[in-house]
Protein backbone atom coordinates (compact mmCIF):
# COMPACT_ATOMS: atom_id res chain seq x y z
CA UNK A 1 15.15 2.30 10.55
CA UNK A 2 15.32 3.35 14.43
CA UNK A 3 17.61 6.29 13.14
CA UNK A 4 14.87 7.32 10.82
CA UNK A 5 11.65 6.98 13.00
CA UNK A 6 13.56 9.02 15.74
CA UNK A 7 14.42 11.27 13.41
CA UNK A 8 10.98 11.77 12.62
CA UNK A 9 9.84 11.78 15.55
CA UNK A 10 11.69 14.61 17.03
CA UNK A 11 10.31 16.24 13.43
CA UNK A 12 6.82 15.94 14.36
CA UNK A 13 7.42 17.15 17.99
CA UNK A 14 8.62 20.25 16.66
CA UNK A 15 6.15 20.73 13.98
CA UNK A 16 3.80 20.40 16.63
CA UNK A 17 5.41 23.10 18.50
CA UNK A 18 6.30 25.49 16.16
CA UNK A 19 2.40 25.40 13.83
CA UNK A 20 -1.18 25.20 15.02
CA UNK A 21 -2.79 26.42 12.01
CA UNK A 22 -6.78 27.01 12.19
CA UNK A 23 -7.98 26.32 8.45
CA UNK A 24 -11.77 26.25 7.39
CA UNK A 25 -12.17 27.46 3.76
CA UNK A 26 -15.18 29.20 4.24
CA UNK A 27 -16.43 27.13 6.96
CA UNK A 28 -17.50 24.81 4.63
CA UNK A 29 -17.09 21.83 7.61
CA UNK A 30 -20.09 23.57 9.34
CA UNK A 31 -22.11 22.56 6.64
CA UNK A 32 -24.99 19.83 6.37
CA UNK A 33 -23.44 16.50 5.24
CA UNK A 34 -25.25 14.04 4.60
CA UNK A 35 -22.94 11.29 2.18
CA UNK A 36 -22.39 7.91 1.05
CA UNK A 37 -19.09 6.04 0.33
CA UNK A 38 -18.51 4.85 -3.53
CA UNK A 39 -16.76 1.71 -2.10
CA UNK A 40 -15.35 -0.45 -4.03
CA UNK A 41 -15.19 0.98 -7.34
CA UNK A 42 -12.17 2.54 -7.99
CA UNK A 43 -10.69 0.40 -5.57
CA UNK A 44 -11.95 -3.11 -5.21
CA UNK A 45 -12.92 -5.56 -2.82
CA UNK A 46 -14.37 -8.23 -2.55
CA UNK A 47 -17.40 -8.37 -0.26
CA UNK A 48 -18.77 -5.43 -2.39
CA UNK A 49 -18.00 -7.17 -6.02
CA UNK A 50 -17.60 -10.84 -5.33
CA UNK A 51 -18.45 -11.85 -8.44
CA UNK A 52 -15.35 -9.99 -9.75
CA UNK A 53 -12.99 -11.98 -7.93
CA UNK A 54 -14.29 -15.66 -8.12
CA UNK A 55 -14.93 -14.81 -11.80
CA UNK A 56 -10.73 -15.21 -11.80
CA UNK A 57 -11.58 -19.25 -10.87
CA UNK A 58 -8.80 -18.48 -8.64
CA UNK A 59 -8.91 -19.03 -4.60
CA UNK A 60 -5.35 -17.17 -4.04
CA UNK A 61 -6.87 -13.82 -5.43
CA UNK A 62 -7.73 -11.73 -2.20
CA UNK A 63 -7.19 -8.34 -2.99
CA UNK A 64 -5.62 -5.53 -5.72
CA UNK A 65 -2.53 -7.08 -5.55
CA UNK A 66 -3.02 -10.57 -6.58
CA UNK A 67 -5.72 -9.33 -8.66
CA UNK A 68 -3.29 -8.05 -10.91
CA UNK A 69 -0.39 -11.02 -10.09
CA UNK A 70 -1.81 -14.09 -10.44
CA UNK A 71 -3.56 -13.34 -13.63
CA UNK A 72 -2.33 -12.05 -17.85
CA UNK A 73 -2.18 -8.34 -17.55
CA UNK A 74 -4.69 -8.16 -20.80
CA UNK A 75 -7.19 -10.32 -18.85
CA UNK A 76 -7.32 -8.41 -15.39
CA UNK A 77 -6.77 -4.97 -17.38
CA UNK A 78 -9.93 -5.60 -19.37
CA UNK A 79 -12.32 -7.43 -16.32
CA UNK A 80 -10.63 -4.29 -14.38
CA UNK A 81 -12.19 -1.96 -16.98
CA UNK A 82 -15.03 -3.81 -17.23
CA UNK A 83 -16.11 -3.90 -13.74
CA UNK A 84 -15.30 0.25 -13.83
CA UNK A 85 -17.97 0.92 -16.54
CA UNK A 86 -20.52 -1.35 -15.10
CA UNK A 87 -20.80 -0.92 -11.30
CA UNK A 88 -21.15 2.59 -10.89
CA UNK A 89 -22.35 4.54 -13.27
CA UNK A 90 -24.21 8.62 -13.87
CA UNK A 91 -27.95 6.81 -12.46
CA UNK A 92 -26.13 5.88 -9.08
CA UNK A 93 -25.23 9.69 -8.99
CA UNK A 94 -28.93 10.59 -9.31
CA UNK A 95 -29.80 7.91 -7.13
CA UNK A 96 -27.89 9.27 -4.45
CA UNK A 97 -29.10 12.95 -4.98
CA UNK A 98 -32.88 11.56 -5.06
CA UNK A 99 -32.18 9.93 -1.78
CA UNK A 100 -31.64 13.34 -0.35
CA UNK A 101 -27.67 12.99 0.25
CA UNK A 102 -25.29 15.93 -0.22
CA UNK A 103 -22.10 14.30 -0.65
CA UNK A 104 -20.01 11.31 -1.80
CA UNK A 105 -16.43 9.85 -0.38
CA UNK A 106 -14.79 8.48 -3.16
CA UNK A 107 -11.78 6.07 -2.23
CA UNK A 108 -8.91 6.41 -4.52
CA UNK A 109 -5.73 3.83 -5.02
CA UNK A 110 -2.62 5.24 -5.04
CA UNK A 111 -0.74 3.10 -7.60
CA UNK A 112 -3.89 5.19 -10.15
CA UNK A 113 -1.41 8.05 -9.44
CA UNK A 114 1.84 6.56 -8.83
CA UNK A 115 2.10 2.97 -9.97
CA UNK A 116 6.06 1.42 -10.20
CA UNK A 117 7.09 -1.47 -12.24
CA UNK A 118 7.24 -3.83 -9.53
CA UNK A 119 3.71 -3.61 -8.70
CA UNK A 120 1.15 -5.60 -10.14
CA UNK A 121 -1.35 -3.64 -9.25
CA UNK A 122 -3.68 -2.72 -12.80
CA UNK A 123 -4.27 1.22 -13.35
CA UNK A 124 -7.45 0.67 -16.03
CA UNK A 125 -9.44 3.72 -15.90
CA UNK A 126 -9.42 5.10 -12.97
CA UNK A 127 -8.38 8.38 -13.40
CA UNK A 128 -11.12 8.77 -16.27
CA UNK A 129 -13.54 7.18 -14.30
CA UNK A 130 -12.85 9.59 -11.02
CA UNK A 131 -13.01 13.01 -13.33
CA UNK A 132 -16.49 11.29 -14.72
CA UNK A 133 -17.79 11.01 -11.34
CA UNK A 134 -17.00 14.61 -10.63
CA UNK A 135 -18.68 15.44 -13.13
CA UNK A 136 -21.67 13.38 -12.34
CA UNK A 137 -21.51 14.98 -8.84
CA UNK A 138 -21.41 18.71 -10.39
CA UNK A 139 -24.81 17.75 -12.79
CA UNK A 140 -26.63 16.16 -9.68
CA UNK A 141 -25.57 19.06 -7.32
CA UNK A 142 -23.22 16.73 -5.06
CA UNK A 143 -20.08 17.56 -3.00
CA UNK A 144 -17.19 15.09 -3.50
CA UNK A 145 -14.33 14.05 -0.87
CA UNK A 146 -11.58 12.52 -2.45
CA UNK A 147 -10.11 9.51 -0.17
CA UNK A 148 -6.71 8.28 -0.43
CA UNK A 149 -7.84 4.75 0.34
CA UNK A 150 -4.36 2.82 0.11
CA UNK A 151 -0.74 3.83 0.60
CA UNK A 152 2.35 1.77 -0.51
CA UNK A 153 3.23 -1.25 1.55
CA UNK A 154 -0.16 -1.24 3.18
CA UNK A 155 -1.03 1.73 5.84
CA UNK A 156 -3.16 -1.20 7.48
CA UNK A 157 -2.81 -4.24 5.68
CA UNK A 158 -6.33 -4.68 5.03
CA UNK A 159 -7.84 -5.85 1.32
CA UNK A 160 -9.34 -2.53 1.21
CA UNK A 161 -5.60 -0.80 1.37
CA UNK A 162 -5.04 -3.00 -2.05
CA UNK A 163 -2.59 -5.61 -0.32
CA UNK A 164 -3.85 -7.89 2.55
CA UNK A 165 -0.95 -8.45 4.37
CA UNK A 166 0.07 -9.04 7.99
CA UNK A 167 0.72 -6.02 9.56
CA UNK A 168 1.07 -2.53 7.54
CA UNK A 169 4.62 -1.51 6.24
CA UNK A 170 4.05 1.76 4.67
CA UNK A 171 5.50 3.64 7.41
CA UNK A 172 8.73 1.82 8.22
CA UNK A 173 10.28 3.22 4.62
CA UNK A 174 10.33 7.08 3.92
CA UNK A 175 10.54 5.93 0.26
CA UNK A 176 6.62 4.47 0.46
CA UNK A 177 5.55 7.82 3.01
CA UNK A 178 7.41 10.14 0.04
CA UNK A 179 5.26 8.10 -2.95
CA UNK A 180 2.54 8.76 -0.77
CA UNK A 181 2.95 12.58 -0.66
CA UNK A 182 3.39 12.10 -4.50
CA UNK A 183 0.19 10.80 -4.68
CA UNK A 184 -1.61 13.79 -2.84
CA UNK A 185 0.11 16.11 -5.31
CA UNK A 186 -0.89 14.70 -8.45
CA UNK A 187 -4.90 14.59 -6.98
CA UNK A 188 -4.22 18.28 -5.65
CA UNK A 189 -2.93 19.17 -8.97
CA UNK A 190 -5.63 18.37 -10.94
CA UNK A 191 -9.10 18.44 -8.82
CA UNK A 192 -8.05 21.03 -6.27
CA UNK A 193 -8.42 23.51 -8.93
CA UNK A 194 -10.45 26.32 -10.08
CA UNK A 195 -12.60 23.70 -12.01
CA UNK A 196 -13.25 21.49 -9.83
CA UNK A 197 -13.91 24.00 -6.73
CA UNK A 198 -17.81 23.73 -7.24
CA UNK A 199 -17.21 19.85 -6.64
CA UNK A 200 -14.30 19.07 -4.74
CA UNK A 201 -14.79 19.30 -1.47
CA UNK A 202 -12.04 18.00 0.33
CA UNK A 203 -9.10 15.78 -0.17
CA UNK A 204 -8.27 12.95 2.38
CA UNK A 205 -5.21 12.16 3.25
CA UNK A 206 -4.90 8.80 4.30
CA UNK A 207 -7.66 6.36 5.01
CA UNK A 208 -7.15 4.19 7.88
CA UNK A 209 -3.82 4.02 9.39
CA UNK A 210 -3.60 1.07 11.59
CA UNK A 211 -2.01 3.11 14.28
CA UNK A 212 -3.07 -0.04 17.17
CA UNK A 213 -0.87 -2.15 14.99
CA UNK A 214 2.18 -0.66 15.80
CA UNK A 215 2.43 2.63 17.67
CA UNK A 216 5.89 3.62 15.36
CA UNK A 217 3.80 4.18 12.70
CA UNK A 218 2.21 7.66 15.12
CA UNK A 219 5.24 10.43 14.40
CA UNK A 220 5.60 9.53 10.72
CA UNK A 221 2.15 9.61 10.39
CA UNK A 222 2.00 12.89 11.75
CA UNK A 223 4.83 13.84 9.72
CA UNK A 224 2.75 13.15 6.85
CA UNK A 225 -0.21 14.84 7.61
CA UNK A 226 1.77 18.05 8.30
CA UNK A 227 3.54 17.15 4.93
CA UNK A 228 -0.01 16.38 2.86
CA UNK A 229 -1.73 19.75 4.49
CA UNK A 230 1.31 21.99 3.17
CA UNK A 231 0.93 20.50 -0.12
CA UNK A 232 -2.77 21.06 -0.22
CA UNK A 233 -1.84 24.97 0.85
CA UNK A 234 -5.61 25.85 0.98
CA UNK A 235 -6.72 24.65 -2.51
CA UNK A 236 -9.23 22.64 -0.39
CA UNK A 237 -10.44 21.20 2.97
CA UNK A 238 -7.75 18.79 4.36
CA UNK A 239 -9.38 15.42 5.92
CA UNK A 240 -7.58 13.29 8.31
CA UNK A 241 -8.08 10.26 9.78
CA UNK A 242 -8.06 9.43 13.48
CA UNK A 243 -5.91 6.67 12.83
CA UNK A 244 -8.38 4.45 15.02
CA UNK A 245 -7.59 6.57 17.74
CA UNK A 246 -10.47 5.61 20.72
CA UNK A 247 -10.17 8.79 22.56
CA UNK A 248 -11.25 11.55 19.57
CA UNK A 249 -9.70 14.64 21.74
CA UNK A 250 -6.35 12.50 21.14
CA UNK A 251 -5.45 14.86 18.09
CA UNK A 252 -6.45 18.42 19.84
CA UNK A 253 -4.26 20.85 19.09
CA UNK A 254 -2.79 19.08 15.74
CA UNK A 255 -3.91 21.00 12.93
CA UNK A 256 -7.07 22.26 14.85
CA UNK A 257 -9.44 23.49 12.04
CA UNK A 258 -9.24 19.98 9.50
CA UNK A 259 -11.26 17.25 8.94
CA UNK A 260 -11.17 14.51 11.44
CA UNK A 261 -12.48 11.07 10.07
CA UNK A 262 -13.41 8.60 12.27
CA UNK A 263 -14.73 5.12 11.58
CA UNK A 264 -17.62 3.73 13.76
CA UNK A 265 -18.58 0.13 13.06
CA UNK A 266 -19.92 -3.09 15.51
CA UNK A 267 -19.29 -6.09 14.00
CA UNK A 268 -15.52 -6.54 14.29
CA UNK A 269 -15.71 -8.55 17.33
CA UNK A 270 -17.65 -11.36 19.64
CA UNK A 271 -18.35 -9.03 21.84
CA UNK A 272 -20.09 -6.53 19.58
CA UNK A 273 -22.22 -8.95 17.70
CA UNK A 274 -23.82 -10.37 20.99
CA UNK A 275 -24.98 -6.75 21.74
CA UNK A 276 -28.81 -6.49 21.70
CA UNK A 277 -30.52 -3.74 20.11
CA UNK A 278 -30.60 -1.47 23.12
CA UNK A 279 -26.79 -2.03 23.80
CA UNK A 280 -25.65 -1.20 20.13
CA UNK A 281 -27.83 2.39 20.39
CA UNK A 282 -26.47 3.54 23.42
CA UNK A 283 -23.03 2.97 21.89
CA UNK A 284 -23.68 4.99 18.94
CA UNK A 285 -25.19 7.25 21.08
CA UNK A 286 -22.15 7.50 23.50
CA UNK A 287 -20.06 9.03 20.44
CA UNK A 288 -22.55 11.84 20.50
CA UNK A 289 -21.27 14.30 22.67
CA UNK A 290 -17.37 13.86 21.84
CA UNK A 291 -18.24 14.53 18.10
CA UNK A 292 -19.66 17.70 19.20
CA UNK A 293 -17.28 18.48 21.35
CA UNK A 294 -14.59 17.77 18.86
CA UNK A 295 -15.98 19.84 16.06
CA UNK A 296 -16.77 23.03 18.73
CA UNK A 297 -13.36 22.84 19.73
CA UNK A 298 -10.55 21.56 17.26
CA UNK A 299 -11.88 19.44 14.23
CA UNK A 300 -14.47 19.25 12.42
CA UNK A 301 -15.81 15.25 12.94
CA UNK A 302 -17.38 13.44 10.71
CA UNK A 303 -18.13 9.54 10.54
CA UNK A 304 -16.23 8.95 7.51
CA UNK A 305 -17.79 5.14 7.62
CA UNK A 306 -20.79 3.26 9.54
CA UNK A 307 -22.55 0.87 8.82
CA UNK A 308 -26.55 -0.90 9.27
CA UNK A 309 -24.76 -3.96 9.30
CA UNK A 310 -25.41 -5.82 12.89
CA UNK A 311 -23.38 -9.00 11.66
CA UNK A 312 -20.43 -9.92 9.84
CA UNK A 313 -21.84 -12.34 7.89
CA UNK A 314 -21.34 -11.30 4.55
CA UNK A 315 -19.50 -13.00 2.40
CA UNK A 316 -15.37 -11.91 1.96
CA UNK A 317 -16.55 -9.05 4.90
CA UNK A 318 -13.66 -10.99 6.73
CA UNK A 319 -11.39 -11.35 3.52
CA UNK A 320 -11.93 -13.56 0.36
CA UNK A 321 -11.70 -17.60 1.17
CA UNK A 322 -9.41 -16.21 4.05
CA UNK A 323 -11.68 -16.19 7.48
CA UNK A 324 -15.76 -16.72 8.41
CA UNK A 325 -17.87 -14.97 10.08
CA UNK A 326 -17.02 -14.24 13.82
CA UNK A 327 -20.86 -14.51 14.53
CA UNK A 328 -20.49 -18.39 13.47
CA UNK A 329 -17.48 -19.33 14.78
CA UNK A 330 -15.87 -19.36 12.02
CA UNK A 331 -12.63 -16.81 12.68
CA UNK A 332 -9.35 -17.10 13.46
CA UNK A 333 -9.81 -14.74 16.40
CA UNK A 334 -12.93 -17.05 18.00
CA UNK A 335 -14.29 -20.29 17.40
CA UNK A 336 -17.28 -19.08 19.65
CA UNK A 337 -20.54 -19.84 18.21
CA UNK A 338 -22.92 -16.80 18.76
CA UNK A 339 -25.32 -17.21 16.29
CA UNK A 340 -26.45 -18.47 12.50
CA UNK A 341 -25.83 -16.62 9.27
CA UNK A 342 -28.83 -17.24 7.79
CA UNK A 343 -31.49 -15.10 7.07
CA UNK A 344 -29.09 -11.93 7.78
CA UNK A 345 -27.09 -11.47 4.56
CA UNK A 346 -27.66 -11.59 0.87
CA UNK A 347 -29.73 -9.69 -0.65
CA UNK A 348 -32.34 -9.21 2.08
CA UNK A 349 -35.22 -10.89 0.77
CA UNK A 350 -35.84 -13.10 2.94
CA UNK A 351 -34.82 -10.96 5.93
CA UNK A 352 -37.63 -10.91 8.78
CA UNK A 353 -39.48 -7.72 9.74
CA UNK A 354 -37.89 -8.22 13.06
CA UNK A 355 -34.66 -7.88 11.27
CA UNK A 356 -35.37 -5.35 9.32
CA UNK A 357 -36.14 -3.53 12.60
CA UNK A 358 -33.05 -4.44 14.36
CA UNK A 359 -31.27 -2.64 11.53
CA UNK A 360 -33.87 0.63 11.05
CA UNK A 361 -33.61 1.52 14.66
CA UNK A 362 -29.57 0.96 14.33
CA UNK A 363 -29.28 3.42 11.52
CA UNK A 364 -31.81 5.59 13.06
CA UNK A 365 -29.66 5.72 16.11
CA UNK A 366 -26.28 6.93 14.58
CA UNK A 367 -27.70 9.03 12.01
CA UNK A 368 -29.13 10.69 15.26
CA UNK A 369 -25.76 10.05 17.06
CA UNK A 370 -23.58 11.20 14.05
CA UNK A 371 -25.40 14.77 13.36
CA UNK A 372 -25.51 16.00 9.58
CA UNK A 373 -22.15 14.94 9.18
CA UNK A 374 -21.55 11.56 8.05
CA UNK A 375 -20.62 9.25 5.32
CA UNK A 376 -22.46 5.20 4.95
CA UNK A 377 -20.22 2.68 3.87
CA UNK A 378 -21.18 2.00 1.06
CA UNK A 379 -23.86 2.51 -1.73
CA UNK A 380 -23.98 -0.81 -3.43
CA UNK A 381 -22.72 -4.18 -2.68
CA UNK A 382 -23.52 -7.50 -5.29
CA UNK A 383 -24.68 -8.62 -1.46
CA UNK A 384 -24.54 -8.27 1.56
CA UNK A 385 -27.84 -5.97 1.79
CA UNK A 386 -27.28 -4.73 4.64
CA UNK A 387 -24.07 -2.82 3.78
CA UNK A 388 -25.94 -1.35 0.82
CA UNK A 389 -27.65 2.01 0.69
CA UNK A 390 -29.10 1.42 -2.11
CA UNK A 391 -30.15 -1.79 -1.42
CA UNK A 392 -31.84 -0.57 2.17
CA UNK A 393 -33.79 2.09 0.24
CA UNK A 394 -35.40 -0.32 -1.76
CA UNK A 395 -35.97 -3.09 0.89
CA UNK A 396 -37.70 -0.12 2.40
CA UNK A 397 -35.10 -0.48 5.97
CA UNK A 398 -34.15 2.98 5.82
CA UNK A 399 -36.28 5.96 4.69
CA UNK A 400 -35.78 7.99 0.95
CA UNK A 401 -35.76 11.00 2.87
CA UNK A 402 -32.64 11.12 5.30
CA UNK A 403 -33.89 13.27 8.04
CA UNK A 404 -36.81 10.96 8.39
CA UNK A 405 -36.37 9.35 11.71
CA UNK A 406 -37.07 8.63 14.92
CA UNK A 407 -34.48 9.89 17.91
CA UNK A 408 -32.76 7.37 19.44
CA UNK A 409 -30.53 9.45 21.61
CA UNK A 410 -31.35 11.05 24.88
């Protein structure tokens, strides 16, 4: 294995060297965009659809995986399909439009594309589903990104990569990077395509790499970006993500004229959830100028997630039955006590105006910070209001039209 990753290594040094290519298809990165994420859907998890998962009656069901291990392949197959039909369907699409967004991320598993015996993962639908919400997209005048959201043996070992495990594994074996590639084809070969062009924005190529978890993982995930651009060849904008890179110039120079995805969230930590109002705008403000100077310069950026939330108290946020909420205590990384869950999850009806406040001037401030060029994670939850676009609309948190705001940067 230390053969390999120097061998790859010494690949990605020279692909460096030897190609700098500038791609925009027709600038269309320059563009307004204004999106929302489509989490959960084709991939699952379970702070968006709870109910999905304790509907199993079974605690040891935390992600895709067991999803599909720990239960008869009939049974998941069909509450798979089920929960495909019913969660999003064509009047989110119009919802979305009416709200005055441009464009939706849709997160994609790989095993929909490239699914081996030994995997329990369940395929259902997804494929149908995903050319049905292009579709929606092309009747409600909507641009799509197509996210690779999960990678074989776990590019970060999150729930949301299909597998909680750990610590990713995907890129100690070529075999899982080369399945990976495989993947990319098949969605290049069928929606980077003449009929899809009106639609299909851009493909991404890997969503969150969990490059902090072991720096190894850096040349053969360069590898594979240089590997996934030469398969897309043009058909369509290339996305990549920063690989929770802190300092965005760190991929300068590395195909210069792509997507760059970055994630921008505050709740992971103690230290972010006992920021005050004031503290949490002036970080989303701080990202303001490096965005722009990324996109003037090299990339284009765009906040590929973000968030209104100010707390990580909804439920499974922190993984199903696996760890509370930080802000209580109640994780494996702090026992601090910082503050109560109640009244700042669920649906939000019984959310204070002085909450609701907290999380307008929040979302004011990054939409501010972030530009026209953004994606919110995510458009529905079951809870957890407060990571719900749709659900902020209607609590009336954040405004039907987008661009309504007040400036929060200076």
């Amino acid at each position: 294995m230390v053969k390999l990753l120097q061998s790859l290594a010494a690949l990605s040094a020279a692909t460096l060297a030897a190609a700098t290519p500038v791609y925009r298809k027709q600038d269309a990165g320059s563009g307004v965009l204004r999106g929302v994420n489509i989490g959960g859907w084709l991939l699952m998890e379970p702070f968006i659809t709870p109910s999905v998962f304790d509907n199993t009656l079974d605690d040891k069901i935390v992600d895709e995986w067991t999803f599909g291990e720990r239960q008869d392949e009939e049974v998941a197959t069909r509450a798979v399909n089920d929960h495909l039909e019913t969660f999003i369907t064509e009047d989110d699409f119009a919802q979305i439009r009416a709200a005055g967004l441009t464009h939706v991320r849709i997160p994609v598993p790989h095993w929909a594309f490239d699914k081996r015996d030994f995997e329990p993962f369940i395929v259902g639908n997804r494929v149908e589903k995903l050319r049905e919400a292009l579709k929606w997209c092309r009747d409600y005048e909507l641009k799509a990104w197509i996210d690779l959201h999960s990678a074989p043996g776990g590019q970060n070992g999150f729930d949301n990569d299909g597998q909680l495990l750990d610590k990713p594994a995907w890129h100690t074996n070529q075999a899982q990077v080369e399945r990976t590639l495989y993947a990319i084809q098949e969605i290049k070969n069928e929606f980077a395509t003449p009929e899809y062009e009106d639609v299909v924005e851009a493909i991404e190529l890997l969503n969150e790499p969990a490059t902090f978890a072991d720096e190894g993982m850096i040349p053969v995930l360069k590898n594979y970006y240089q590997s996934g651009f030469d398969i897309i060849d043009g058909d369509t904008e290339v996305v990549l993500h920063d690989g929770f890179k802190e300092d965005s110039h760190y991929w300068d120079g590395f195909l210069d004229g792509t997507q760059l995805d970055v994630h921008r969230y505050q709740v992971f930590s103690p230290d972010e959830l006992k920021r005050t109002d004031e503290e949490r705008i002036a970080t989303a403000c701080s990202y303001k100028q490096t965005l722009q100077e990324v996109t003037d310069q090299h990339h284009f950026a765009v906040v590929g997630e973000w968030t209104a939330a100010i707390t990580d108290c909804t439920p499974y946020l922190n993984g199903r039955l696996v760890e509370g909420a930080r802000l209580e205590g109640q994780h494996s990384s702090s026992d601090e006590y910082i503050d109560t869950c109640e009244g700042k999850t669920g649906d939000g009806s019984d959310w204070t105006e002085e909450y609701k406040d907290s999380l307008r001037v929040f979302w004011e401030a990054q939409v501010d910070a972030y530009g026209e060029r953004y994606f919110f994670w995510t458009w529905r939850t079951e809870l957890g209001a407060d990571w719900s676009y749709q659900r902020l609309l209607e609590l009336g948190v954040i405004p039907q039209d987008p661009t309504d705001f007040t400036p929060r940067c200076f």
